[in-house]
C-alpha atoms as a PDB file:
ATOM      1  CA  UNK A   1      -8.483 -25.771 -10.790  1.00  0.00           C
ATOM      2  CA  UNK A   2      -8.541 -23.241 -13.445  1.00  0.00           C
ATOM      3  CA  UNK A   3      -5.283 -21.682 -12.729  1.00  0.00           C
ATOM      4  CA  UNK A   4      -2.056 -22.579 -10.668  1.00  0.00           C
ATOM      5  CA  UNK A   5      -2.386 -19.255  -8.891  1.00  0.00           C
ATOM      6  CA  UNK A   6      -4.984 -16.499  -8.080  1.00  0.00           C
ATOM      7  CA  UNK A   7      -3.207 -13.368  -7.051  1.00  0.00           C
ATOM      8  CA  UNK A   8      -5.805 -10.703  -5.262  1.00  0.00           C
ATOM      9  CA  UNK A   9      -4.492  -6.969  -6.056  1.00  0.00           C
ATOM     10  CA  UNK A  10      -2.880  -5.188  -8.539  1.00  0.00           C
ATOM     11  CA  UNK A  11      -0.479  -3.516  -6.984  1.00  0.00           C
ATOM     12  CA  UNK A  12       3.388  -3.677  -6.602  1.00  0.00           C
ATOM     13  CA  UNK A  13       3.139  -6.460  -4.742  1.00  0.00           C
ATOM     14  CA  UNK A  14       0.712  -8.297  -6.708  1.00  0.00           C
ATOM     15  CA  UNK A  15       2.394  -7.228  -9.998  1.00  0.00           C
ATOM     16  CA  UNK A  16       5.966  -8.086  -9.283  1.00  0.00           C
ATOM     17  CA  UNK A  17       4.443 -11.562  -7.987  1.00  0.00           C
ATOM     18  CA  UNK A  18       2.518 -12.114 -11.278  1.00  0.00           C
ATOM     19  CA  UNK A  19       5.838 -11.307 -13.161  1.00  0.00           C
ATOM     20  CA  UNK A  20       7.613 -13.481 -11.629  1.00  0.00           C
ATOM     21  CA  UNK A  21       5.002 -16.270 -11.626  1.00  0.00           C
ATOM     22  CA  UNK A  22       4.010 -16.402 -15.202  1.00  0.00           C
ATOM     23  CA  UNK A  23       7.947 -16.073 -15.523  1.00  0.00           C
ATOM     24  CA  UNK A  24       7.892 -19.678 -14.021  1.00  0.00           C
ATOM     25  CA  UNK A  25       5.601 -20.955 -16.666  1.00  0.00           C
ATOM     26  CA  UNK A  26       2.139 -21.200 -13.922  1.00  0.00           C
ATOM     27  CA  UNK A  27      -0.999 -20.392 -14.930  1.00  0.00           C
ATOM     28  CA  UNK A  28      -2.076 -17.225 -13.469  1.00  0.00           C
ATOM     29  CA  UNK A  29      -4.929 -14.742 -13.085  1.00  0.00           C
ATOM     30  CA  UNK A  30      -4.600 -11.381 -11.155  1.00  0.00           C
ATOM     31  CA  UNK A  31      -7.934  -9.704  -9.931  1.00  0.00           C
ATOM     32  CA  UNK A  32      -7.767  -6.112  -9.112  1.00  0.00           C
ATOM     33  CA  UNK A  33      -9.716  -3.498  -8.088  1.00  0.00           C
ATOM     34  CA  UNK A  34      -8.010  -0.821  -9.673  1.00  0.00           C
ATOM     35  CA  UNK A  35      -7.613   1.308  -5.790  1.00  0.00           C
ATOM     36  CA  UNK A  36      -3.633   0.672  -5.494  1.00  0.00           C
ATOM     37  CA  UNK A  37      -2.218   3.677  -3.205  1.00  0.00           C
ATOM     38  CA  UNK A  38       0.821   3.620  -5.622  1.00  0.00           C
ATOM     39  CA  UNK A  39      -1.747   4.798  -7.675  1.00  0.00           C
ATOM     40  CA  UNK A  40      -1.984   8.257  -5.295  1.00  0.00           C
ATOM     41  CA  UNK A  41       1.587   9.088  -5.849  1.00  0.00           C
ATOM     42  CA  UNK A  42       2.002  12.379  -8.507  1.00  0.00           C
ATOM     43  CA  UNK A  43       5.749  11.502  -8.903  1.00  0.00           C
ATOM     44  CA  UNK A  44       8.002   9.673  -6.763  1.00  0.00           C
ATOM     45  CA  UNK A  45      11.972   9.993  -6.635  1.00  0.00           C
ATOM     46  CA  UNK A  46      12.594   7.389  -4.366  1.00  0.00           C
ATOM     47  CA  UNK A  47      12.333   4.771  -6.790  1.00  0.00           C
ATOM     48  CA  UNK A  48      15.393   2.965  -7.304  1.00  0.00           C
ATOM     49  CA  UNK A  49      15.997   3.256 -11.492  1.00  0.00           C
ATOM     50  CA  UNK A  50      14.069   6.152 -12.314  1.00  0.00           C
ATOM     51  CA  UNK A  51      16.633   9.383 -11.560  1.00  0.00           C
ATOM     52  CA  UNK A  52      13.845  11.365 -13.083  1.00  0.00           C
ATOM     53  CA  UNK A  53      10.702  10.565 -11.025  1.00  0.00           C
ATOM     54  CA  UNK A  54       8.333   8.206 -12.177  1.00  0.00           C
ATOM     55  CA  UNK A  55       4.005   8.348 -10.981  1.00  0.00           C
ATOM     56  CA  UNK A  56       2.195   5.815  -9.625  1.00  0.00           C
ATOM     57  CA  UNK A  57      -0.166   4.817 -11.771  1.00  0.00           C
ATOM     58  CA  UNK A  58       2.963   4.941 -15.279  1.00  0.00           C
ATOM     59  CA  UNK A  59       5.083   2.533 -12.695  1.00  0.00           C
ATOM     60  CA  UNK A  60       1.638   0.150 -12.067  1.00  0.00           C
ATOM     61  CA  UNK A  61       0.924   1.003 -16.164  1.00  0.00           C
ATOM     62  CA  UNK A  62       4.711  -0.856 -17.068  1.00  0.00           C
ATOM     63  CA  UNK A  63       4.538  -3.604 -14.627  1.00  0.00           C
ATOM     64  CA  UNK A  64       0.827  -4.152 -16.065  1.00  0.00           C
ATOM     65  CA  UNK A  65       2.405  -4.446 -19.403  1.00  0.00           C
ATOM     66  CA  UNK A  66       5.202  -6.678 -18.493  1.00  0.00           C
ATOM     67  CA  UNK A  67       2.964  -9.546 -16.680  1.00  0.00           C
ATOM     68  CA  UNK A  68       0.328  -9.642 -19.746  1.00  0.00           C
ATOM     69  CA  UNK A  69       3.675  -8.981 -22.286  1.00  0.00           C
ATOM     70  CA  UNK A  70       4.003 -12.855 -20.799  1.00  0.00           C
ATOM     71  CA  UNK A  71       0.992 -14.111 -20.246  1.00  0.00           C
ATOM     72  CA  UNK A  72      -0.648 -13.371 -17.127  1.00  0.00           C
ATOM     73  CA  UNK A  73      -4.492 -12.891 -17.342  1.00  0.00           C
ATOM     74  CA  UNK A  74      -5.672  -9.252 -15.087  1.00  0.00           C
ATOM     75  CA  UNK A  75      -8.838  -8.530 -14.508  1.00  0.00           C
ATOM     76  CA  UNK A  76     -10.746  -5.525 -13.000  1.00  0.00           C
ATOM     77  CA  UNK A  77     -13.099  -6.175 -10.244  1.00  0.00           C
ATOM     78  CA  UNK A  78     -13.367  -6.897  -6.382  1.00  0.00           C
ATOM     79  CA  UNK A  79     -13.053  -9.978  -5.143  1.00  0.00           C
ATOM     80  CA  UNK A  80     -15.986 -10.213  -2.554  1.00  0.00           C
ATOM     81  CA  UNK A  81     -15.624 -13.572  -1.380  1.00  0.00           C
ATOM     82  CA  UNK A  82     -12.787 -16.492  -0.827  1.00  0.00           C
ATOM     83  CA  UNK A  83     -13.282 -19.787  -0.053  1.00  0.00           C
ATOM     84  CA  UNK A  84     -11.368 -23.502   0.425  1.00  0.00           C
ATOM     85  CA  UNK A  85     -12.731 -25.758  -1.419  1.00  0.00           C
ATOM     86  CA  UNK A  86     -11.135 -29.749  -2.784  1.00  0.00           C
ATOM     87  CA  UNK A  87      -7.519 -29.108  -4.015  1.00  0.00           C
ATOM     88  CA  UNK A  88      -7.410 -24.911  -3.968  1.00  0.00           C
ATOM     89  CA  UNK A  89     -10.063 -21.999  -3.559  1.00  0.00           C
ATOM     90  CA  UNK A  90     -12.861 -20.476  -5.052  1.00  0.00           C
ATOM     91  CA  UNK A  91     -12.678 -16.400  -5.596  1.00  0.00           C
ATOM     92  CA  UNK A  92     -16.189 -14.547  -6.334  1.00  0.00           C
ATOM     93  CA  UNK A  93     -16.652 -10.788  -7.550  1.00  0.00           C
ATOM     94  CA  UNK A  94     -19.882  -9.361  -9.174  1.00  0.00           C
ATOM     95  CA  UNK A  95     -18.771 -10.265 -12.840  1.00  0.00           C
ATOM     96  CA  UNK A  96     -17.759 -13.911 -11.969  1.00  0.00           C
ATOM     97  CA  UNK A  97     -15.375 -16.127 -10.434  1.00  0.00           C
ATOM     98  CA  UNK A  98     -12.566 -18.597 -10.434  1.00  0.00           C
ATOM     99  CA  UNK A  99     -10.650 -21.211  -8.822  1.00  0.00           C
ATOM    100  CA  UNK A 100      -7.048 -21.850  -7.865  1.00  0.00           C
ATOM    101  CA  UNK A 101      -4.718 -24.180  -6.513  1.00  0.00           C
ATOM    102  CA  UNK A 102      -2.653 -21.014  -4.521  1.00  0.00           C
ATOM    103  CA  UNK A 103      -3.924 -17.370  -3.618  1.00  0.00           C
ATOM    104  CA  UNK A 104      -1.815 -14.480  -2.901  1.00  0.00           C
ATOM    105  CA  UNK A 105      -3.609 -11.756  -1.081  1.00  0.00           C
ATOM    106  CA  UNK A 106      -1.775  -8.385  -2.050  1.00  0.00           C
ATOM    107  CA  UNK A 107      -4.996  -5.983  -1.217  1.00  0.00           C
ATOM    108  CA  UNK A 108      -3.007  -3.126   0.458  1.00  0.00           C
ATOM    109  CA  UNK A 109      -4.555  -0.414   3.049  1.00  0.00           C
ATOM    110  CA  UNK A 110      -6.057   2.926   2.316  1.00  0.00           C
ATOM    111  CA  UNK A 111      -4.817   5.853   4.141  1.00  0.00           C
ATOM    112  CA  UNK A 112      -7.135   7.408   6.223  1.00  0.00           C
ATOM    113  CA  UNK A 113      -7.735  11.348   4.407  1.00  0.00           C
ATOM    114  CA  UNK A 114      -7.661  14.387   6.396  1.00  0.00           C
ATOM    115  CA  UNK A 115     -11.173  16.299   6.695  1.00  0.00           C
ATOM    116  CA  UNK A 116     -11.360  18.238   3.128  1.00  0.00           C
ATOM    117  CA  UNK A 117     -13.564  18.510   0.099  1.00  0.00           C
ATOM    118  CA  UNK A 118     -12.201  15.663  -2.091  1.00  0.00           C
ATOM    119  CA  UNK A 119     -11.672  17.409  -5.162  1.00  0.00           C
ATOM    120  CA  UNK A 120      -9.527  19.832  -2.948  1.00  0.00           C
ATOM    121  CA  UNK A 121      -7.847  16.812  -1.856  1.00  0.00           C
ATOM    122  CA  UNK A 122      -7.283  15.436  -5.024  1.00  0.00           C
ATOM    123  CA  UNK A 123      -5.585  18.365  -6.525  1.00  0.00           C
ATOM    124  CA  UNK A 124      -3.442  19.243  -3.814  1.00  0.00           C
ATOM    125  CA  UNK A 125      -2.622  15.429  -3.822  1.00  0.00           C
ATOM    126  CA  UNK A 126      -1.524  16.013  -7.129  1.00  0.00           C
ATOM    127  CA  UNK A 127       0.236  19.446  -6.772  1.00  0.00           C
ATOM    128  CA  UNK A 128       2.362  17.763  -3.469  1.00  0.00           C
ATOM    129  CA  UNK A 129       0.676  19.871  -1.400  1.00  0.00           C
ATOM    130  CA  UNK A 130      -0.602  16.975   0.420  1.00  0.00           C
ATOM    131  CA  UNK A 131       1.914  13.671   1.141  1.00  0.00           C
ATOM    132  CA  UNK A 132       1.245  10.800   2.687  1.00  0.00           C
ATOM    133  CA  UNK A 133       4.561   9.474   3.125  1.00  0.00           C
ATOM    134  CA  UNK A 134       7.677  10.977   4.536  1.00  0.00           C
ATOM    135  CA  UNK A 135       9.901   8.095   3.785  1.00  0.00           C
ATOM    136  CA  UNK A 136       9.199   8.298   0.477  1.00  0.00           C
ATOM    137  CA  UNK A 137       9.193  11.961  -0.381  1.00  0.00           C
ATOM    138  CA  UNK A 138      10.563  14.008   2.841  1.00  0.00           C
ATOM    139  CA  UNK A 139      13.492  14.702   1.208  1.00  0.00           C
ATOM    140  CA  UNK A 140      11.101  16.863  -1.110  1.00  0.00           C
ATOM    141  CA  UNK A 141       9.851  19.127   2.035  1.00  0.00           C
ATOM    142  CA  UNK A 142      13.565  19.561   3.144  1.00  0.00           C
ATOM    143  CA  UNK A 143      13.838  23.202   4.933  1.00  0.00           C
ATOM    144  CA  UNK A 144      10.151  23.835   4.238  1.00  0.00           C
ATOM    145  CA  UNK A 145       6.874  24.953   5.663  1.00  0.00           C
ATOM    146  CA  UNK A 146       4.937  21.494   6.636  1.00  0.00           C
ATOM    147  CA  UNK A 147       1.995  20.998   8.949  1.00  0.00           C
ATOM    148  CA  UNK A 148       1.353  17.375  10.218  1.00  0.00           C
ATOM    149  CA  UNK A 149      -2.199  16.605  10.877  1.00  0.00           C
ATOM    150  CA  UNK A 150      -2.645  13.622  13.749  1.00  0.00           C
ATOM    151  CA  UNK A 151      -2.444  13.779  17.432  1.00  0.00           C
ATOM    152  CA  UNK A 152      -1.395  11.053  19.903  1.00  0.00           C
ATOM    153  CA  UNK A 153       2.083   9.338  20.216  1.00  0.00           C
ATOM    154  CA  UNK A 154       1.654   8.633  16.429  1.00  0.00           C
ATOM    155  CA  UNK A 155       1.304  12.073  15.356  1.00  0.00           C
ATOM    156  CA  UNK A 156       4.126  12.990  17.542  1.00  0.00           C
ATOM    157  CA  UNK A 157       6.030   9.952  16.267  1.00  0.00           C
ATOM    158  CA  UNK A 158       5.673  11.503  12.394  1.00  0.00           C
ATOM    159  CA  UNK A 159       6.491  15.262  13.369  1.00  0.00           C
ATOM    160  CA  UNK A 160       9.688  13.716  14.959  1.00  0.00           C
ATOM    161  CA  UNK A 161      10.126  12.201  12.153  1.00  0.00           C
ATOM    162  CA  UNK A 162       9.950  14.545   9.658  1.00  0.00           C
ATOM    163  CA  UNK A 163      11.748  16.680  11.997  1.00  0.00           C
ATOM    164  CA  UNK A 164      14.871  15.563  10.295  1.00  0.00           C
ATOM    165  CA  UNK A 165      14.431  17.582   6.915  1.00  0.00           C
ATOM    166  CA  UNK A 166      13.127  20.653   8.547  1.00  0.00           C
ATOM    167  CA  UNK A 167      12.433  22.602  11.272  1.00  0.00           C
ATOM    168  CA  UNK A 168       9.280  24.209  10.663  1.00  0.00           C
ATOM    169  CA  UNK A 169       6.844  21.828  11.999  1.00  0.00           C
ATOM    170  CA  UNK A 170       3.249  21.965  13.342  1.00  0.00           C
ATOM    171  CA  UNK A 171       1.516  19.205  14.677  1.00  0.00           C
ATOM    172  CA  UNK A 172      -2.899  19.959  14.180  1.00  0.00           C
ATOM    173  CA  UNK A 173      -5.252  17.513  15.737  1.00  0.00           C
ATOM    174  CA  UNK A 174      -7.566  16.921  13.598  1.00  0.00           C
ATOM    175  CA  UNK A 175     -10.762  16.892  15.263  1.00  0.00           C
ATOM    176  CA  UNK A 176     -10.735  18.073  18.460  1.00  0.00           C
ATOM    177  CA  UNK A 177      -8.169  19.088  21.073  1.00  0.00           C
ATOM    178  CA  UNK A 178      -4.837  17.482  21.509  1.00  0.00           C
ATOM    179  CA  UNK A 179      -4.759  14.555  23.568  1.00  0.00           C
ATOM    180  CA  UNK A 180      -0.707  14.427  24.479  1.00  0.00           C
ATOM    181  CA  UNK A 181       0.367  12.957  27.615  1.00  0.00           C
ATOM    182  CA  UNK A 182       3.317  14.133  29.142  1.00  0.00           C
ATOM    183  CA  UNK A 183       6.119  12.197  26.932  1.00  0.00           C
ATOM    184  CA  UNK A 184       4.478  13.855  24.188  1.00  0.00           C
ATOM    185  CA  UNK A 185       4.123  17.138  24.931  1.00  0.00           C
ATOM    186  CA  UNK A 186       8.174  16.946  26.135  1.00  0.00           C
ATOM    187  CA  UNK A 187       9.348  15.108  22.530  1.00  0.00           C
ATOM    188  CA  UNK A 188       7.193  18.376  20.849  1.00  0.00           C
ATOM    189  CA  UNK A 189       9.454  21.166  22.928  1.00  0.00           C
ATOM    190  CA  UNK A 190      12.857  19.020  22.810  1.00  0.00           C
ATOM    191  CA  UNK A 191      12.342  19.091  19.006  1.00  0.00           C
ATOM    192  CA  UNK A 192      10.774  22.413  18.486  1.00  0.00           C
ATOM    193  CA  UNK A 193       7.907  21.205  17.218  1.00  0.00           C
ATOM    194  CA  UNK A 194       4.322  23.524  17.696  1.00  0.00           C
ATOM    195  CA  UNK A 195       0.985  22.345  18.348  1.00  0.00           C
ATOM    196  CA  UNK A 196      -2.368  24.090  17.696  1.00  0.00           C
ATOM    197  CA  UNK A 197      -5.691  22.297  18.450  1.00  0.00           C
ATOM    198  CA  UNK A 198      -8.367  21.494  15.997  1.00  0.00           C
ATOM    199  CA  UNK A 199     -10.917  20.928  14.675  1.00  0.00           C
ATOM    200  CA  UNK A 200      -9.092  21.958  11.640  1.00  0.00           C
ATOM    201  CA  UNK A 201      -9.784  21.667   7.748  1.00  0.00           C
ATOM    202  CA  UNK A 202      -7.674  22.123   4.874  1.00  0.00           C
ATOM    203  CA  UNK A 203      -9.916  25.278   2.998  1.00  0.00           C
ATOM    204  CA  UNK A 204      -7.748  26.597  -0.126  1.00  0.00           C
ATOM    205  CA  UNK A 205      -4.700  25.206  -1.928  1.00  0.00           C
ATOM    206  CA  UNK A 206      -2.840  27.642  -4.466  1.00  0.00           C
ATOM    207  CA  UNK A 207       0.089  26.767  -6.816  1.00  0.00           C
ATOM    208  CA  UNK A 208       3.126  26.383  -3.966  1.00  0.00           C
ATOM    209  CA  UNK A 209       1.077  26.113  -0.427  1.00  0.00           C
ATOM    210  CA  UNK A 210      -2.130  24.752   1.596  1.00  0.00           C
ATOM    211  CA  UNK A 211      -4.277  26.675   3.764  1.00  0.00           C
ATOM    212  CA  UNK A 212      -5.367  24.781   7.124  1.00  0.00           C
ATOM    213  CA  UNK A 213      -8.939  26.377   8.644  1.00  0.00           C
ATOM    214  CA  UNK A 214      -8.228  25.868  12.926  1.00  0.00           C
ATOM    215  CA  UNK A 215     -10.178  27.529  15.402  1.00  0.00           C
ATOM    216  CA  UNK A 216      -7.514  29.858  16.161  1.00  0.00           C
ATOM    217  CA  UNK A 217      -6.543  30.540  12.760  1.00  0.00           C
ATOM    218  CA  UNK A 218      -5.340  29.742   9.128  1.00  0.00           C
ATOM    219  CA  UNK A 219      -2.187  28.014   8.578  1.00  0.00           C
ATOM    220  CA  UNK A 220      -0.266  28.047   5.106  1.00  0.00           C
ATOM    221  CA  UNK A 221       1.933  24.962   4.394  1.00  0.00           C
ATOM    222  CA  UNK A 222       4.062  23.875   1.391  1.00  0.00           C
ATOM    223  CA  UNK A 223       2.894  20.421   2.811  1.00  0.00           C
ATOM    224  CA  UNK A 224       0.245  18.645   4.485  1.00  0.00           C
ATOM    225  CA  UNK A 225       0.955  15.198   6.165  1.00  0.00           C
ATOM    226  CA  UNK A 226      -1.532  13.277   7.013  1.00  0.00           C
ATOM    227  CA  UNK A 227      -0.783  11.575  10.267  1.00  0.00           C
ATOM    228  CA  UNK A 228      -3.933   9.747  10.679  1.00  0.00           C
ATOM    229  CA  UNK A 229      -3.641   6.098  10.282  1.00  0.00           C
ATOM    230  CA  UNK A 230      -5.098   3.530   7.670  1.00  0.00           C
ATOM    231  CA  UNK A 231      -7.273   0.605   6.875  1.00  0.00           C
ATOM    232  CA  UNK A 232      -5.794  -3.061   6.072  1.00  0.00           C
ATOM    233  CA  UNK A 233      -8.106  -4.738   3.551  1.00  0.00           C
ATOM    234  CA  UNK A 234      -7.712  -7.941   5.427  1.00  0.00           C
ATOM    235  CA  UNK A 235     -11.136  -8.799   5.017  1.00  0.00           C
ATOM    236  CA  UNK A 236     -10.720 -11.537   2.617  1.00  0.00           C
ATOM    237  CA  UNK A 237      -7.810 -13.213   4.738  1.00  0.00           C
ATOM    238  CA  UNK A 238     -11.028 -13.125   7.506  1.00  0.00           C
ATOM    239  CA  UNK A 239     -13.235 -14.974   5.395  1.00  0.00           C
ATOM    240  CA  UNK A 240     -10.569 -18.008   4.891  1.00  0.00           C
ATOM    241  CA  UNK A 241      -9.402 -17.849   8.833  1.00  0.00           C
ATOM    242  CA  UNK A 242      -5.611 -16.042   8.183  1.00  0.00           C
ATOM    243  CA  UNK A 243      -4.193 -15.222  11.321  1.00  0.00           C
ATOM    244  CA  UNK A 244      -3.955 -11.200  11.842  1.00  0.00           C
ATOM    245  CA  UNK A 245      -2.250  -9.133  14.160  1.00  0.00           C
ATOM    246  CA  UNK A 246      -3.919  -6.949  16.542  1.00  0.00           C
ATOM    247  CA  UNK A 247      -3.517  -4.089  13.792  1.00  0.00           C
ATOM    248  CA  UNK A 248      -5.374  -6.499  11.352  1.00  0.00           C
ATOM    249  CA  UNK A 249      -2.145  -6.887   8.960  1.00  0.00           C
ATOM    250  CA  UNK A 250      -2.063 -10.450   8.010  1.00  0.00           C
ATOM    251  CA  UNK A 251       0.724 -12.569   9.775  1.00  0.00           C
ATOM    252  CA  UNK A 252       3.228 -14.443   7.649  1.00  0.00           C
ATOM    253  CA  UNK A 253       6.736 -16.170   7.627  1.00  0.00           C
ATOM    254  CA  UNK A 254       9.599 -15.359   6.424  1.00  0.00           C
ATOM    255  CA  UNK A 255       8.580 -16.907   2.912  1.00  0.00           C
ATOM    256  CA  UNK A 256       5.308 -14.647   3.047  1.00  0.00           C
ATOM    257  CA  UNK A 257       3.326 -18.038   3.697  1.00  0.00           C
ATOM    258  CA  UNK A 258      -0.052 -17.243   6.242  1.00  0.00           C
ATOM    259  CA  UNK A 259      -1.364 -19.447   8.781  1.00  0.00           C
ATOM    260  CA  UNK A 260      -3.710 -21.448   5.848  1.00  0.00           C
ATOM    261  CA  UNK A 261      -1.896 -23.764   3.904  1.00  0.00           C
ATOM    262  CA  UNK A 262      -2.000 -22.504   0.334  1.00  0.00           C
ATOM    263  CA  UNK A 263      -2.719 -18.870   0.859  1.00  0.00           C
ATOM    264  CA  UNK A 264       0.207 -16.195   0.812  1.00  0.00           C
ATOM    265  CA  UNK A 265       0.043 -12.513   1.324  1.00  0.00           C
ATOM    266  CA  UNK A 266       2.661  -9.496  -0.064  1.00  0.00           C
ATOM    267  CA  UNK A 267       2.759  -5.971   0.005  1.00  0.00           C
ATOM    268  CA  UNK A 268       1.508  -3.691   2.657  1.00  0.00           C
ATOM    269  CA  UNK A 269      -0.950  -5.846   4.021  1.00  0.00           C
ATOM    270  CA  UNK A 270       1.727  -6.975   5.543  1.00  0.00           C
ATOM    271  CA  UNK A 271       3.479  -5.404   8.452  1.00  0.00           C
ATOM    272  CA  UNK A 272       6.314  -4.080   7.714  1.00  0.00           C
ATOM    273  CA  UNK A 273       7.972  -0.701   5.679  1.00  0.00           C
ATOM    274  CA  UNK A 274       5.321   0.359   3.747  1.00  0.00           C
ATOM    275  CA  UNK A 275       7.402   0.881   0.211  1.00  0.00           C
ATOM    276  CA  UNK A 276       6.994  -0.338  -3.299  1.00  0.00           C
ATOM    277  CA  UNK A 277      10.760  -1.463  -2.929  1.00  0.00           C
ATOM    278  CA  UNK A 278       9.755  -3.512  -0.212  1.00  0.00           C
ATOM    279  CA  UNK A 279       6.565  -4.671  -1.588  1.00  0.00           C
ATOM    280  CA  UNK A 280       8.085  -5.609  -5.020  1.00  0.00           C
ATOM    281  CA  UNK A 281      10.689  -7.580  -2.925  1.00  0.00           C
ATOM    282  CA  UNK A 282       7.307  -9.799  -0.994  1.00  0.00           C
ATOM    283  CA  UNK A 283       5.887 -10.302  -4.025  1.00  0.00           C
ATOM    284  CA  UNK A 284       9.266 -11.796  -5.240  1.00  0.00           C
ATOM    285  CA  UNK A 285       9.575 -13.930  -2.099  1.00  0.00           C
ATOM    286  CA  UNK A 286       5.912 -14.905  -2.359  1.00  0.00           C
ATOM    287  CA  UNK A 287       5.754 -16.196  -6.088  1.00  0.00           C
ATOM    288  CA  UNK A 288       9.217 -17.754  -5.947  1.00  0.00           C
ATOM    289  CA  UNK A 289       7.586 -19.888  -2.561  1.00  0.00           C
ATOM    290  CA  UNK A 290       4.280 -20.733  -4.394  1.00  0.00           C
ATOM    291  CA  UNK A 291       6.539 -21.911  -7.106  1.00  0.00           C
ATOM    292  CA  UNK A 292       8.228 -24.171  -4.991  1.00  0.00           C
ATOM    293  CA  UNK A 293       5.266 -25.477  -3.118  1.00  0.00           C
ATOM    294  CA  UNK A 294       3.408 -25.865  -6.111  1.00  0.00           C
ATOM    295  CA  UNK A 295       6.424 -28.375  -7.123  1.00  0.00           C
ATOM    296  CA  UNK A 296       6.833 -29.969  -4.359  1.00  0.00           C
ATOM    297  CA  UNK A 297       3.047 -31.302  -4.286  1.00  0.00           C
ATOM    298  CA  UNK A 298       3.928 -32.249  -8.015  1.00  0.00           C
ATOM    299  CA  UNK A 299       7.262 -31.652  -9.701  1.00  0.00           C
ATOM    300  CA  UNK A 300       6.830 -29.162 -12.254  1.00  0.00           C
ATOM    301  CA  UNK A 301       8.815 -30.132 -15.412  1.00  0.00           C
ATOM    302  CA  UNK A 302       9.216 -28.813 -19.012  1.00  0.00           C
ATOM    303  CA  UNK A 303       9.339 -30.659 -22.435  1.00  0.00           C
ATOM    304  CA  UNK A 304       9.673 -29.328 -25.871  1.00  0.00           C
ATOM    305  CA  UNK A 305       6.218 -30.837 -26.621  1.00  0.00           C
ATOM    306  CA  UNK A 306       4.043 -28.315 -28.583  1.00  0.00           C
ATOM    307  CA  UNK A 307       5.478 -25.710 -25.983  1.00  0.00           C
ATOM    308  CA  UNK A 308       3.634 -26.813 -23.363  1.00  0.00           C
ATOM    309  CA  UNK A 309       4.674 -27.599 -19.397  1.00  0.00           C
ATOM    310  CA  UNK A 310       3.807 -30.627 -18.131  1.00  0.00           C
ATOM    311  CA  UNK A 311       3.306 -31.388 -14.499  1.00  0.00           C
END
């Protein structure tokens, strides 16, 4: 095998895994595609150790530098396929590949975007006019203007939610008319919450709000929440026969092993809270388990021979 470990994504997951594995003294190679949604967030204050706010893509930029500041080889490009083969797998992308005796799949999901222009999207995104999650940041909307766009019990279930920093709430379906059954419609009047029927598109963004296009008018926001699901990139845990669960999150144990013997996944392609803290603390659990599994197929040991491990 040409490395100990192949770990697939570059995100907080992957990262924190890679620190911790190179940490160990494994061989290691991280292949990313460069698409992390950490990389989406303008400034987040619900990172434990940064009082000030720190972005995405400076917190991905520092763990990058810590893994490599030790050893660990990154790479951009897609993996595109995973196989077992004799003693570990086989990862392909378009510029090459690479074997392993472990994998850790930390691939992520992709939220699903409201219907705008992109570029519209992208500066609003940047701006805060648009958030994706109110965990992280709805302490930042607290007592302000937001619109949630999403129908269904899930939509409901994130105006509810949000409901908690302010009371100025509207719930937009997003392509068509509501479709609320009667639970619904009663959690939207016990918490106050309006509803207007779409389709709707977000048309104009200025400095401080968002302007929401419905049939039966504009709206103006300070925020936009998304409400509209995601996609798990579980399609290489397919290819190798991971078991998923019905929302195609791969299924693991408590030690974030899968159902294939060697293969590991981390982050938010697992089910669970979907938060770099909790991410960060998979990819811990992960690495520190390949570690040990690694050893117990052959004890890993350490001599003062030229600097080298021997195992």
């Amino acid at each position: 095998m040409d490395y100990d470990c192949l770990v697939i994504g570059g995100g907080p997951a992957g990262l924190t895994a890679a620190i911790y594995l190179v940490r160990y003294h494994l061989s290691l190679k991280v292949v990313d595609a460069g698409n992390s949604r950490a990389s989406w967030i303008p400034c987040t204050h619900n990172h434990a150790g940064f009082p000030g706010g720190v972005s995405g893509n400076d917190l991905l930029a520092k763990m990058r530098e810590q893994a490599q500041m030790y050893g660990a080889s990154i790479e951009t490009a897609r993996v595109t396929r995973l196989d077992r083969i004799d003693g570990g797998f086989k990862a392909e992308w378009g510029a090459g590949s690479v074997t392993a005796k472990k994998v850790l799949i930390a691939t992520g999901v992709t939220n699903r975007r409201p219907p705008m222009d992109e570029d519209l999207h992208d500066e609003a995104l940047s701006k805060g006019l648009i958030r994706y999650c109110p965990v992280c940041d709805g302490f930042e909307v607290t007592d302000k203007k937001v619109g949630v766009i999403g129908s269904g019990s899930k939509g409901v279930a994130e105006a509810v939610f949000l409901r908690g920093f302010t009371e100025d709430i509207t719930l937009i379906a997003p392509d068509r008319a509501h479709d609320l059954g009667a639970d619904d419609i009663a959690r939207l009047r016990e918490f106050g919450i309006a509803s207007v029927d779409g389709p709707c598109q977000a048309v104009a963004t200025a400095d401080k709000c968002i302007t929401v296009a419905t049939p039966y008018g504009e709206y103006v926001f300070d925020s936009v929440y998304p409400a509209l699901g995601s996609d798990t990139h579980s399609e290489l845990a397919k290819q190798i026969g991971c078991d998923l669960a019905d929302d195609e999150t791969v299924i693991v144990d408590d030690h974030q092993r899968t159902s294939v013997p060697g293969v590991y996944a981390a982050g938010d392609i697992v089910i669970g809270l979907d938060q770099i803290s909790h991410a960060m603390g998979e990819g811990g659990v992960a690495a520190t388990t390949i570690r040990n599994d690694l050893a117990k197929e052959k004890p890993i040991i350490r001599e003062r021979l030229r600097g080298n491990s021997i195992r």
